[in-house]
C-alpha atoms as a PDB file:
ATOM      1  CA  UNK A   1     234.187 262.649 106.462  1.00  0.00           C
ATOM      2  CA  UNK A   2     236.718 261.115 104.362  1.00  0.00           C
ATOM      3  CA  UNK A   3     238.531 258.052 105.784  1.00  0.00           C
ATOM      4  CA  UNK A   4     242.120 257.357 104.392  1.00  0.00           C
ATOM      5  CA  UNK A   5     242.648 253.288 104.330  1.00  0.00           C
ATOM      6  CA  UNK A   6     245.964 252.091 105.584  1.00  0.00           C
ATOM      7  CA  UNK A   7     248.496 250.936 103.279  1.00  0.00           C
ATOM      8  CA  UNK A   8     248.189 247.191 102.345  1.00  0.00           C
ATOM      9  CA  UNK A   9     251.721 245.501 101.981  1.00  0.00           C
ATOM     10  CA  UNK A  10     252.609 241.949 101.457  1.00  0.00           C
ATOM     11  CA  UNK A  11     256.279 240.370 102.366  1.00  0.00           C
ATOM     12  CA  UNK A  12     258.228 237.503 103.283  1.00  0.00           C
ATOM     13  CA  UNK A  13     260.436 237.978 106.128  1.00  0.00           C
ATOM     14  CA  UNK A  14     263.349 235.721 107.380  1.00  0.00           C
ATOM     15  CA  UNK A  15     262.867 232.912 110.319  1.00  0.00           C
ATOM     16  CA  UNK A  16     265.576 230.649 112.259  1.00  0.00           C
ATOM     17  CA  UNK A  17     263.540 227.848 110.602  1.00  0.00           C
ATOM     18  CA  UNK A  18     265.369 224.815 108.171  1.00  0.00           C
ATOM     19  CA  UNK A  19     262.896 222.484 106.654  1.00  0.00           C
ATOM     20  CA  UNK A  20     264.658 219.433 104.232  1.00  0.00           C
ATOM     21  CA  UNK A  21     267.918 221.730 103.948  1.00  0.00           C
ATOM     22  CA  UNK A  22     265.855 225.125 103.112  1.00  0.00           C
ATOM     23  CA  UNK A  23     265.391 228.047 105.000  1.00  0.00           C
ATOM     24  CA  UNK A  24     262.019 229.075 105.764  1.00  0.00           C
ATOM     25  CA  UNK A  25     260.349 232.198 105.200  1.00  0.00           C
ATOM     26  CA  UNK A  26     257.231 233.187 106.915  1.00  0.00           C
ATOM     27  CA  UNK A  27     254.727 235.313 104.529  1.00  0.00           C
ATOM     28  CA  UNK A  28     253.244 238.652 106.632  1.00  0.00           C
ATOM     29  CA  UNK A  29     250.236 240.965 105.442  1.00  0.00           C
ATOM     30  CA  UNK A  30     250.927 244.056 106.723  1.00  0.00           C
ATOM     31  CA  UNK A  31     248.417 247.118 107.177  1.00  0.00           C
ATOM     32  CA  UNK A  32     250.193 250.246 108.086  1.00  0.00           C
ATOM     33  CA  UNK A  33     248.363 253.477 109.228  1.00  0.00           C
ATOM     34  CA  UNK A  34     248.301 257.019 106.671  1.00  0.00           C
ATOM     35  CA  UNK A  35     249.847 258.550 110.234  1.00  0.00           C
ATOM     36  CA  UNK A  36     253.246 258.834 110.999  1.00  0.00           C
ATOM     37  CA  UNK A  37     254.995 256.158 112.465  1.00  0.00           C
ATOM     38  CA  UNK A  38     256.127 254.376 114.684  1.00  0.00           C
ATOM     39  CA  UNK A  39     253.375 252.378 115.030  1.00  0.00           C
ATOM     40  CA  UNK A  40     251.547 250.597 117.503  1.00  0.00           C
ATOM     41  CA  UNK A  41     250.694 247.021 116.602  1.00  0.00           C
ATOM     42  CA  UNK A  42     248.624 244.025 116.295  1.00  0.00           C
ATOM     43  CA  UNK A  43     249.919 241.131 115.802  1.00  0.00           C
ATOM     44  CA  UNK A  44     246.655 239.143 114.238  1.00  0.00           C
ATOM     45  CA  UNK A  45     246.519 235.675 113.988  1.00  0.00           C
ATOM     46  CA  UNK A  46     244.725 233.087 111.557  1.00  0.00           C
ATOM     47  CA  UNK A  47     242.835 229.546 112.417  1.00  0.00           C
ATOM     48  CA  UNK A  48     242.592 226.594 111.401  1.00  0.00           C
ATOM     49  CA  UNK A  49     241.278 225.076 108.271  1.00  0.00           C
ATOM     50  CA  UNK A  50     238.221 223.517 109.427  1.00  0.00           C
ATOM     51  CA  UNK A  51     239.593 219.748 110.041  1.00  0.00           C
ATOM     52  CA  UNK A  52     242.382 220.206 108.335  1.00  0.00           C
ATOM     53  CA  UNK A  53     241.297 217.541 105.702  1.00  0.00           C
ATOM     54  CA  UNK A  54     241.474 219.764 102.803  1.00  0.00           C
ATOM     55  CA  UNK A  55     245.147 220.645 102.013  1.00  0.00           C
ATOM     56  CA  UNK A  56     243.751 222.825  99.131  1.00  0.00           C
ATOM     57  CA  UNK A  57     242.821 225.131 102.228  1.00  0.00           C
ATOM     58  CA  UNK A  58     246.472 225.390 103.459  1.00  0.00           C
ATOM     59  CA  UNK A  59     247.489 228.125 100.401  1.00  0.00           C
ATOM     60  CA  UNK A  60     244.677 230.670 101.530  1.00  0.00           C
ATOM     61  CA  UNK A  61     246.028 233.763 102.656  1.00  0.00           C
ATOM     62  CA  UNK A  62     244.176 235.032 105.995  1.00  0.00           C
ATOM     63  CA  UNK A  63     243.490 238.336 104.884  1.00  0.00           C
ATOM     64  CA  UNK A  64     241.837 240.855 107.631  1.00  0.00           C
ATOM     65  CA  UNK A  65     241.113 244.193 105.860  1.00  0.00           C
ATOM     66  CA  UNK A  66     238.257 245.041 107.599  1.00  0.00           C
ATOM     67  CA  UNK A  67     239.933 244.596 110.964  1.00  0.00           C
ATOM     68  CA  UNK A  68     242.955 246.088 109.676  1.00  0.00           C
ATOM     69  CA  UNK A  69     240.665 249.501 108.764  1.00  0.00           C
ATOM     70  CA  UNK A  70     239.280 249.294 112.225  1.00  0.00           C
ATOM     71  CA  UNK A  71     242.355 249.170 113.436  1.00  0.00           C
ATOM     72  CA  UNK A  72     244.321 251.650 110.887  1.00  0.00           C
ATOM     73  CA  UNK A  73     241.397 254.292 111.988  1.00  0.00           C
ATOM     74  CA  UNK A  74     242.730 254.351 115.598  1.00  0.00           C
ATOM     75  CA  UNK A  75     246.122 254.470 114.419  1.00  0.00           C
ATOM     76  CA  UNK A  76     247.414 250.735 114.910  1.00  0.00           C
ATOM     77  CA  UNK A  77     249.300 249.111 112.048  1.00  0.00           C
ATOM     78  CA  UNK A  78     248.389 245.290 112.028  1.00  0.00           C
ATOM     79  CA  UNK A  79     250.169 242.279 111.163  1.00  0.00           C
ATOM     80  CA  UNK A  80     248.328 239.547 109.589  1.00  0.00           C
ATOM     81  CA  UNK A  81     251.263 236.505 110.031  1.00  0.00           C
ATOM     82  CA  UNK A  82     250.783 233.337 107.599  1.00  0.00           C
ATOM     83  CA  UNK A  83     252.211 230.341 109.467  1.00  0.00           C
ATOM     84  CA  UNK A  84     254.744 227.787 108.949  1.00  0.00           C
ATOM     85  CA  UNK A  85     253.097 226.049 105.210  1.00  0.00           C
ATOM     86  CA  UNK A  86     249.695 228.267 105.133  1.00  0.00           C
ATOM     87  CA  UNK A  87     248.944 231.176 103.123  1.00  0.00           C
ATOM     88  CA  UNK A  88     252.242 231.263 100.649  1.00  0.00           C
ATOM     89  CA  UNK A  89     254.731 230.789 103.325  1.00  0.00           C
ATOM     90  CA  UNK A  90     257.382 228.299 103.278  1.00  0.00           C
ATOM     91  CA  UNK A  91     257.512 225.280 105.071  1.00  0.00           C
ATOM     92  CA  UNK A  92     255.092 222.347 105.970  1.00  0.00           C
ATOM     93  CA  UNK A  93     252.019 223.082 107.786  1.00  0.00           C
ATOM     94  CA  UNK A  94     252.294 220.670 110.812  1.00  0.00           C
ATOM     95  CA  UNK A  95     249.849 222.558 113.729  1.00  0.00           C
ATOM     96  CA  UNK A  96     249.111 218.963 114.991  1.00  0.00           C
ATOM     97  CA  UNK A  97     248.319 216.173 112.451  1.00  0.00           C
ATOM     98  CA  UNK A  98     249.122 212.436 112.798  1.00  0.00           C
ATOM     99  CA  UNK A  99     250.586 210.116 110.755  1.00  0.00           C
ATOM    100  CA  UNK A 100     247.838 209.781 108.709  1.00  0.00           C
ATOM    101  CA  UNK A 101     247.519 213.427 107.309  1.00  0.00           C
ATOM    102  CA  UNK A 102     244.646 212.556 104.866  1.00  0.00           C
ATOM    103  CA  UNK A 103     242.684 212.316 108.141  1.00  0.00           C
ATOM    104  CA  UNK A 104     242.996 215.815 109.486  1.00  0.00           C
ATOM    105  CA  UNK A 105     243.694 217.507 113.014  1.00  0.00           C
ATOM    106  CA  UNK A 106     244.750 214.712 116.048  1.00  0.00           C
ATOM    107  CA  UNK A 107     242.587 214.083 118.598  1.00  0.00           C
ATOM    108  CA  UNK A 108     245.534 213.011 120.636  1.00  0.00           C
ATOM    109  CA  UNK A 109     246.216 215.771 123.252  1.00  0.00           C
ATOM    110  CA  UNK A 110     249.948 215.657 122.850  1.00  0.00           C
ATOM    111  CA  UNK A 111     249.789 215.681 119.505  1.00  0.00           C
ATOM    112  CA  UNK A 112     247.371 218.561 119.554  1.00  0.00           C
ATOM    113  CA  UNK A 113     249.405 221.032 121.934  1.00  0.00           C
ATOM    114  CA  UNK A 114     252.864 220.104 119.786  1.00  0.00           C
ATOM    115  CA  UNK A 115     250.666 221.825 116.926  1.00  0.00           C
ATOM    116  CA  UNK A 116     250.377 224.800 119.633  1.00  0.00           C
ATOM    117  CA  UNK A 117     253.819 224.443 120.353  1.00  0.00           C
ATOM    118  CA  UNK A 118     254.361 225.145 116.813  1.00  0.00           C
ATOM    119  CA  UNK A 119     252.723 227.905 116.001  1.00  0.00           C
ATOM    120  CA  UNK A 120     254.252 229.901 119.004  1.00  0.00           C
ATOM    121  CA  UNK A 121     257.103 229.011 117.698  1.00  0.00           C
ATOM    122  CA  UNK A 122     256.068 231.131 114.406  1.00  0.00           C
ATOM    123  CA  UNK A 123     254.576 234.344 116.454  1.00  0.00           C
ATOM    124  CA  UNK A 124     258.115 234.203 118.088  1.00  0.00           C
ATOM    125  CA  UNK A 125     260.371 234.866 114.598  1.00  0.00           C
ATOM    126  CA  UNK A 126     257.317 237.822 113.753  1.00  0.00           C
ATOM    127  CA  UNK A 127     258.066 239.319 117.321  1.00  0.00           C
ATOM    128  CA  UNK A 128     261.640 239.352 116.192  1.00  0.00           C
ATOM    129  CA  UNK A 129     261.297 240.849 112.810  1.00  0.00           C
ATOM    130  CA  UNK A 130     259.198 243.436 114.500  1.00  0.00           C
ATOM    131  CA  UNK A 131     261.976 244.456 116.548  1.00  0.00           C
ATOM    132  CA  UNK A 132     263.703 245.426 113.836  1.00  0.00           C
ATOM    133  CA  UNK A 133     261.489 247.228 112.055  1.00  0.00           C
ATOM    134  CA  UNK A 134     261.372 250.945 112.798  1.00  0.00           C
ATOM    135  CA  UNK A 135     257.932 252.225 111.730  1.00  0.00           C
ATOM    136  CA  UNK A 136     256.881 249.668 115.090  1.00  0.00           C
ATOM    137  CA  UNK A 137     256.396 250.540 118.721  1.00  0.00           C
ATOM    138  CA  UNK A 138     257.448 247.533 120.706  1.00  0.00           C
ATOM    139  CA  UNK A 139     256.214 249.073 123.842  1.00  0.00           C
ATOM    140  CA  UNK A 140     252.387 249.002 122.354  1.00  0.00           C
ATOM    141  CA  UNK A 141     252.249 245.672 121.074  1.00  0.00           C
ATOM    142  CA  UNK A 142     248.695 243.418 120.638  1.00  0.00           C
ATOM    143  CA  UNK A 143     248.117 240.310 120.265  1.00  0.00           C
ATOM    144  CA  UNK A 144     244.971 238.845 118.486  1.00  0.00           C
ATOM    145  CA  UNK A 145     242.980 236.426 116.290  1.00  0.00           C
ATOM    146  CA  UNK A 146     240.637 234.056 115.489  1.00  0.00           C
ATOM    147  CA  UNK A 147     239.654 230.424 116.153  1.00  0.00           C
ATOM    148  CA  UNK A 148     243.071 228.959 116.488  1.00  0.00           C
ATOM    149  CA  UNK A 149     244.327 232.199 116.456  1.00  0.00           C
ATOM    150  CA  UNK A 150     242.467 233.395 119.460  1.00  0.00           C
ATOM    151  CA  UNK A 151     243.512 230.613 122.236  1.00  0.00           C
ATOM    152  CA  UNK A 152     247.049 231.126 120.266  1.00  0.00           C
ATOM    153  CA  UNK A 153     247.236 235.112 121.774  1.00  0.00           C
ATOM    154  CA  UNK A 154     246.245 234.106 124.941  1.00  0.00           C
ATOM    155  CA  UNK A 155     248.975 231.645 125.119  1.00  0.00           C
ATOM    156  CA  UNK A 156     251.540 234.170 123.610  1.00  0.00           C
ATOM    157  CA  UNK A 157     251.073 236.737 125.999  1.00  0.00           C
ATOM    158  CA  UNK A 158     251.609 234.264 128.664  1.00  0.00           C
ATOM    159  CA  UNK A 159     254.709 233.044 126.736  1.00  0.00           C
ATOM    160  CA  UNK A 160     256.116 236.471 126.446  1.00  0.00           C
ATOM    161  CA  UNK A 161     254.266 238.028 129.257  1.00  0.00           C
ATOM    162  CA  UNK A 162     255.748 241.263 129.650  1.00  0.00           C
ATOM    163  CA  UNK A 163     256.244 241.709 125.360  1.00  0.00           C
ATOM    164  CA  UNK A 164     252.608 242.739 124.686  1.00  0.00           C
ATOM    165  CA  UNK A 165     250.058 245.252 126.473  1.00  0.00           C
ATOM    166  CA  UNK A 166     246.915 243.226 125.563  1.00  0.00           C
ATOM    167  CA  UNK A 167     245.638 240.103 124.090  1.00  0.00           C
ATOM    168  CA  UNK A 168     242.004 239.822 122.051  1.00  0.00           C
ATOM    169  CA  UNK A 169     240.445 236.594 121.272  1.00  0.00           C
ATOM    170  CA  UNK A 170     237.647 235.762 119.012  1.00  0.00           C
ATOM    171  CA  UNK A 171     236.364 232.648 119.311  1.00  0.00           C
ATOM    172  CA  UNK A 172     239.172 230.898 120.460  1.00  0.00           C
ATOM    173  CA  UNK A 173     239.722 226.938 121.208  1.00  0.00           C
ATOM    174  CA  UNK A 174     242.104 224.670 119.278  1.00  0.00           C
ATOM    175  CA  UNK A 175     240.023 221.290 119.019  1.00  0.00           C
ATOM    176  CA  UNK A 176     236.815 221.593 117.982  1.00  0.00           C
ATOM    177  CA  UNK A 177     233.634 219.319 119.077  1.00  0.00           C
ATOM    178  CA  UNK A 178     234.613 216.910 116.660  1.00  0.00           C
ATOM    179  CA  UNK A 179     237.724 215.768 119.095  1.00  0.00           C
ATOM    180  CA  UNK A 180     236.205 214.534 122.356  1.00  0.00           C
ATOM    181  CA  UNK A 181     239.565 215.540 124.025  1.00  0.00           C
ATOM    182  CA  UNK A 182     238.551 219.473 123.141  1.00  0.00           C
ATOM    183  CA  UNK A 183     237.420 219.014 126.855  1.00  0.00           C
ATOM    184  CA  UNK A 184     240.844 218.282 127.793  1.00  0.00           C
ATOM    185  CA  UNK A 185     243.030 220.215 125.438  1.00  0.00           C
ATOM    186  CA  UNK A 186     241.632 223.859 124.972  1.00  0.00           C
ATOM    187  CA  UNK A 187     242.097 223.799 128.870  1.00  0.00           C
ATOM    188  CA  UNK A 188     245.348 223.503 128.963  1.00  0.00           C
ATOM    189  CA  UNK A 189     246.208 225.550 125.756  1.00  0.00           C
ATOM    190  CA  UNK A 190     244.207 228.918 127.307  1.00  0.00           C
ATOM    191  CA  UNK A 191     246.034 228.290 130.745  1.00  0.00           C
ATOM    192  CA  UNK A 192     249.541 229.188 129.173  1.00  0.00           C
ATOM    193  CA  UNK A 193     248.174 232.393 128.972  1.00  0.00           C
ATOM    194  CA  UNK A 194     248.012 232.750 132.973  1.00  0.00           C
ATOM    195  CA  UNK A 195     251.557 234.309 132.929  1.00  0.00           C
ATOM    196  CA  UNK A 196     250.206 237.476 131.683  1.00  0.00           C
ATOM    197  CA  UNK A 197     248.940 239.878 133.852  1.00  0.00           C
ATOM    198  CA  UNK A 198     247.739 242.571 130.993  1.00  0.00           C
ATOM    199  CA  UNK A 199     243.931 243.114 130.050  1.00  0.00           C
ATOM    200  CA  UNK A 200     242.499 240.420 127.995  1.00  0.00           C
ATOM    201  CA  UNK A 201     238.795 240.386 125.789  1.00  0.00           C
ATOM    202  CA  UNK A 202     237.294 237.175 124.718  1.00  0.00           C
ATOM    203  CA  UNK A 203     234.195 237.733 122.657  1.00  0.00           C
ATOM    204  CA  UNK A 204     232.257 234.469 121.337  1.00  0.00           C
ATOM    205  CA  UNK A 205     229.582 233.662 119.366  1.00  0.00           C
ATOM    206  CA  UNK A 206     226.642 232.169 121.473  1.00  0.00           C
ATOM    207  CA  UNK A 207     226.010 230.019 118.426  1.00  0.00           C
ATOM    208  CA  UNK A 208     229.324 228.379 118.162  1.00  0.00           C
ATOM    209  CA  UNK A 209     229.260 225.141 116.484  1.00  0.00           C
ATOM    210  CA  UNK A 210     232.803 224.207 117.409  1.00  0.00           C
ATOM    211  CA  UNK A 211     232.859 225.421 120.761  1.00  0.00           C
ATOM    212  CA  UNK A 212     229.765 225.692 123.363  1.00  0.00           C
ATOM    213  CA  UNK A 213     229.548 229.208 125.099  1.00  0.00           C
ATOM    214  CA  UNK A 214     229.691 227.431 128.144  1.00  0.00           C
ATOM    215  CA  UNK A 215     232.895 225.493 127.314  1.00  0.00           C
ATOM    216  CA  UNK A 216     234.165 229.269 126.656  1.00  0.00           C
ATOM    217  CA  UNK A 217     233.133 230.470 130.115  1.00  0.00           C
ATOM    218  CA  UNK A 218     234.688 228.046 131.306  1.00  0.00           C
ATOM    219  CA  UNK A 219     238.032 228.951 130.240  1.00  0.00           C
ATOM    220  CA  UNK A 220     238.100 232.672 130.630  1.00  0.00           C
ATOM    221  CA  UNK A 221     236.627 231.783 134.534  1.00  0.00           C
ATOM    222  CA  UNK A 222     239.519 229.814 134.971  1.00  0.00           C
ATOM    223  CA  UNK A 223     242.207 232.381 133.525  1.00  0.00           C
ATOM    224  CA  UNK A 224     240.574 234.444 135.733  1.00  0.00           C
ATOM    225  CA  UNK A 225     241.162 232.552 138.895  1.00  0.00           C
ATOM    226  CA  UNK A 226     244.721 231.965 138.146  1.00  0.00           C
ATOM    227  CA  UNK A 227     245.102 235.229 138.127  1.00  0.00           C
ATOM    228  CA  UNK A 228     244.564 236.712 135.403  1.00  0.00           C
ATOM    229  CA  UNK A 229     242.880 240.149 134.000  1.00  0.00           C
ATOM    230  CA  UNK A 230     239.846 240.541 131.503  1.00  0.00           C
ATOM    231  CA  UNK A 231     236.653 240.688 130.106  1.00  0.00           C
ATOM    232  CA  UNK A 232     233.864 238.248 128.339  1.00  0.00           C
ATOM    233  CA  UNK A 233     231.442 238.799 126.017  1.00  0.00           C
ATOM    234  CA  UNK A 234     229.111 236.402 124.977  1.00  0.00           C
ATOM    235  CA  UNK A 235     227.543 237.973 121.582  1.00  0.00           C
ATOM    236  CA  UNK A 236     224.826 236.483 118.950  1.00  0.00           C
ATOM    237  CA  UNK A 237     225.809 234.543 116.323  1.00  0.00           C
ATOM    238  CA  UNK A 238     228.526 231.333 115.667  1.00  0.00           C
ATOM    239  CA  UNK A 239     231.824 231.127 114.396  1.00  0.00           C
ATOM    240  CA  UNK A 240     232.140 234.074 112.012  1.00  0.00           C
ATOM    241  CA  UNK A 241     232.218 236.604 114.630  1.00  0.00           C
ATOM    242  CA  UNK A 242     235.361 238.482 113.062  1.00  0.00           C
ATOM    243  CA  UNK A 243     233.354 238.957 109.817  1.00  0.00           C
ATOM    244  CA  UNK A 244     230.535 240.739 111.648  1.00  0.00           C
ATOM    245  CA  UNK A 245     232.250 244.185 112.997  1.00  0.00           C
ATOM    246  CA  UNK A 246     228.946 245.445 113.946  1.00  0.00           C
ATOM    247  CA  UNK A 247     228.584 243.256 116.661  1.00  0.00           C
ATOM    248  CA  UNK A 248     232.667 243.583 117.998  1.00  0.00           C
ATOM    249  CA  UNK A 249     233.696 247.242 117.334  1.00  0.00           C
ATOM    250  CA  UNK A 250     231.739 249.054 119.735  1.00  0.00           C
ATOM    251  CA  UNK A 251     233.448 246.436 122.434  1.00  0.00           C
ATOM    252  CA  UNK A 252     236.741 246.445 121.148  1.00  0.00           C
ATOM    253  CA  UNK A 253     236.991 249.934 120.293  1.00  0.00           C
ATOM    254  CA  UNK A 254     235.650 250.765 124.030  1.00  0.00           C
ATOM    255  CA  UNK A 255     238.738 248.086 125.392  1.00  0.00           C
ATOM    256  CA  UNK A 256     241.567 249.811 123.155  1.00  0.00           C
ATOM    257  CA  UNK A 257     240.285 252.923 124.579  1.00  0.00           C
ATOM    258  CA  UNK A 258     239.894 252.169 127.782  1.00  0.00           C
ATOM    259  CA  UNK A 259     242.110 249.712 128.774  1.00  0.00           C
ATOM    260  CA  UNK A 260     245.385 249.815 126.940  1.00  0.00           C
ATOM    261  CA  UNK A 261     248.351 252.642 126.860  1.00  0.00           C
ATOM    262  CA  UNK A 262     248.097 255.114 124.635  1.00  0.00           C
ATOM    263  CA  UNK A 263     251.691 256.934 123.695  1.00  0.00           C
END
């Protein structure tokens, strides 16, 4: 059987941001089905860059295409947003350093969650360019990603609980084991997601280095008692879970199908 790919299209959309007197400009990869539209969409959202030591890091593009096929073959477009200084878009990457940058992430749990803070604030101008687009279905609207990414959709769909129908997280936390104060801020970041009252799949890597599978339970059994809907899945393997489909299709394709609206 022949599969056609989806259309791979790169562009730089407007945001409400100003950064030294410029307007900034948020860079989006953009997989769109062979189907007719309007679309249904993911929203799919990078991490970090390791400790965030390395500004060299900050100007690769998060590029999903693999996800976006899986994706593309059930006939979701997805959205692969570059945020605020990462990936070509404008700005100054700022998801939660001190004042010494040279020294990577913060520890410092307020500093930490301002990063989170931030990059909300970046899903938020994507949701509104999506509203204008008409090749999108607002009313079937995901929200993913990975590492950073993942606890970021959780805390999305709480922010704008009634915006998507579902929110998939791979590997999610936003301090790693390196910060002490993980224990204390990856708490708090996954419980703005309580809001949302939609189906939810967390699937982890057993192997994690940055985040132990129980520290993952953790979280997902207390979204769970605050009232929230969804399923874990611990599965082998660490931190590179989005690179191994074989292990997360069958799961994911089984929650799309199962779980979420279709037309």
């Amino acid at each position: 059987m022949t599969v056609t790919e989806p259309a791979r299209s790169v562009r730089l959309i407007e945001t409400p941001f100003v950064e030294h007197g410029q307007p900034v400009r948020l860079k989006l990869v953009v997989y769109t089905p062979p189907t007719p539209g309007p679309h249904p969409v993911v929203v799919f959202n990078h991490g970090s860059t390791g400790r965030g030591n390395h500004p060299a890091l900050y100007a690769h593009l998060a590029d999903y295409p693999r996800t976006a096929r899986f994706f593309s073959q059930r006939g979701w477009m997805l959205v692969a947003p570059q945020r605020r200084g990462r990936g070509g878009s404008d700005g100054v990457y700022g998801e939660g350093f001190g004042a010494d940058r040279s020294s990577g992430y913060s520890c410092d749990p307020a500093t930490a969650l301002a990063g989170l803070d931030r990059a909300t604030q970046d899903v938020g101008a994507v949701l509104e360019h999506l509203d204008q687009q008409p090749d999108v279905d607002m009313r079937r609207l995901l929200i993913g990603g990975v590492s950073r990414g993942g606890v970021l959709a959780i805390a999305c769909a709480g922010r704008w609980p009634d915006r998507f129908v579902g929110a998939l997280n791979f590997n999610g936390g936003w301090l790693g084991r390196a910060c002490a104060t993980h224990e204390q801020v990856n708490p708090q970041a996954f419980a703005r997601g309580t809001p949302f009252r939609g189906p939810t799949l967390w699937l982890h890597g057993s192997h994690d280095p940055y985040y132990r599978i129980a520290h993952c339970r953790a979280h997902f059994a207390a979204y769970l008692a605050a009232g929230g809907r969804g399923s874990f899945h611990s599965l082998r393997g660490g931190h590179g879970l989005i690179a191994q489909p074989a292990l997360w299709q069958p799961l994911v394709g089984a929650w799309l199908d199962g779980e979420l609206p279709h037309g």
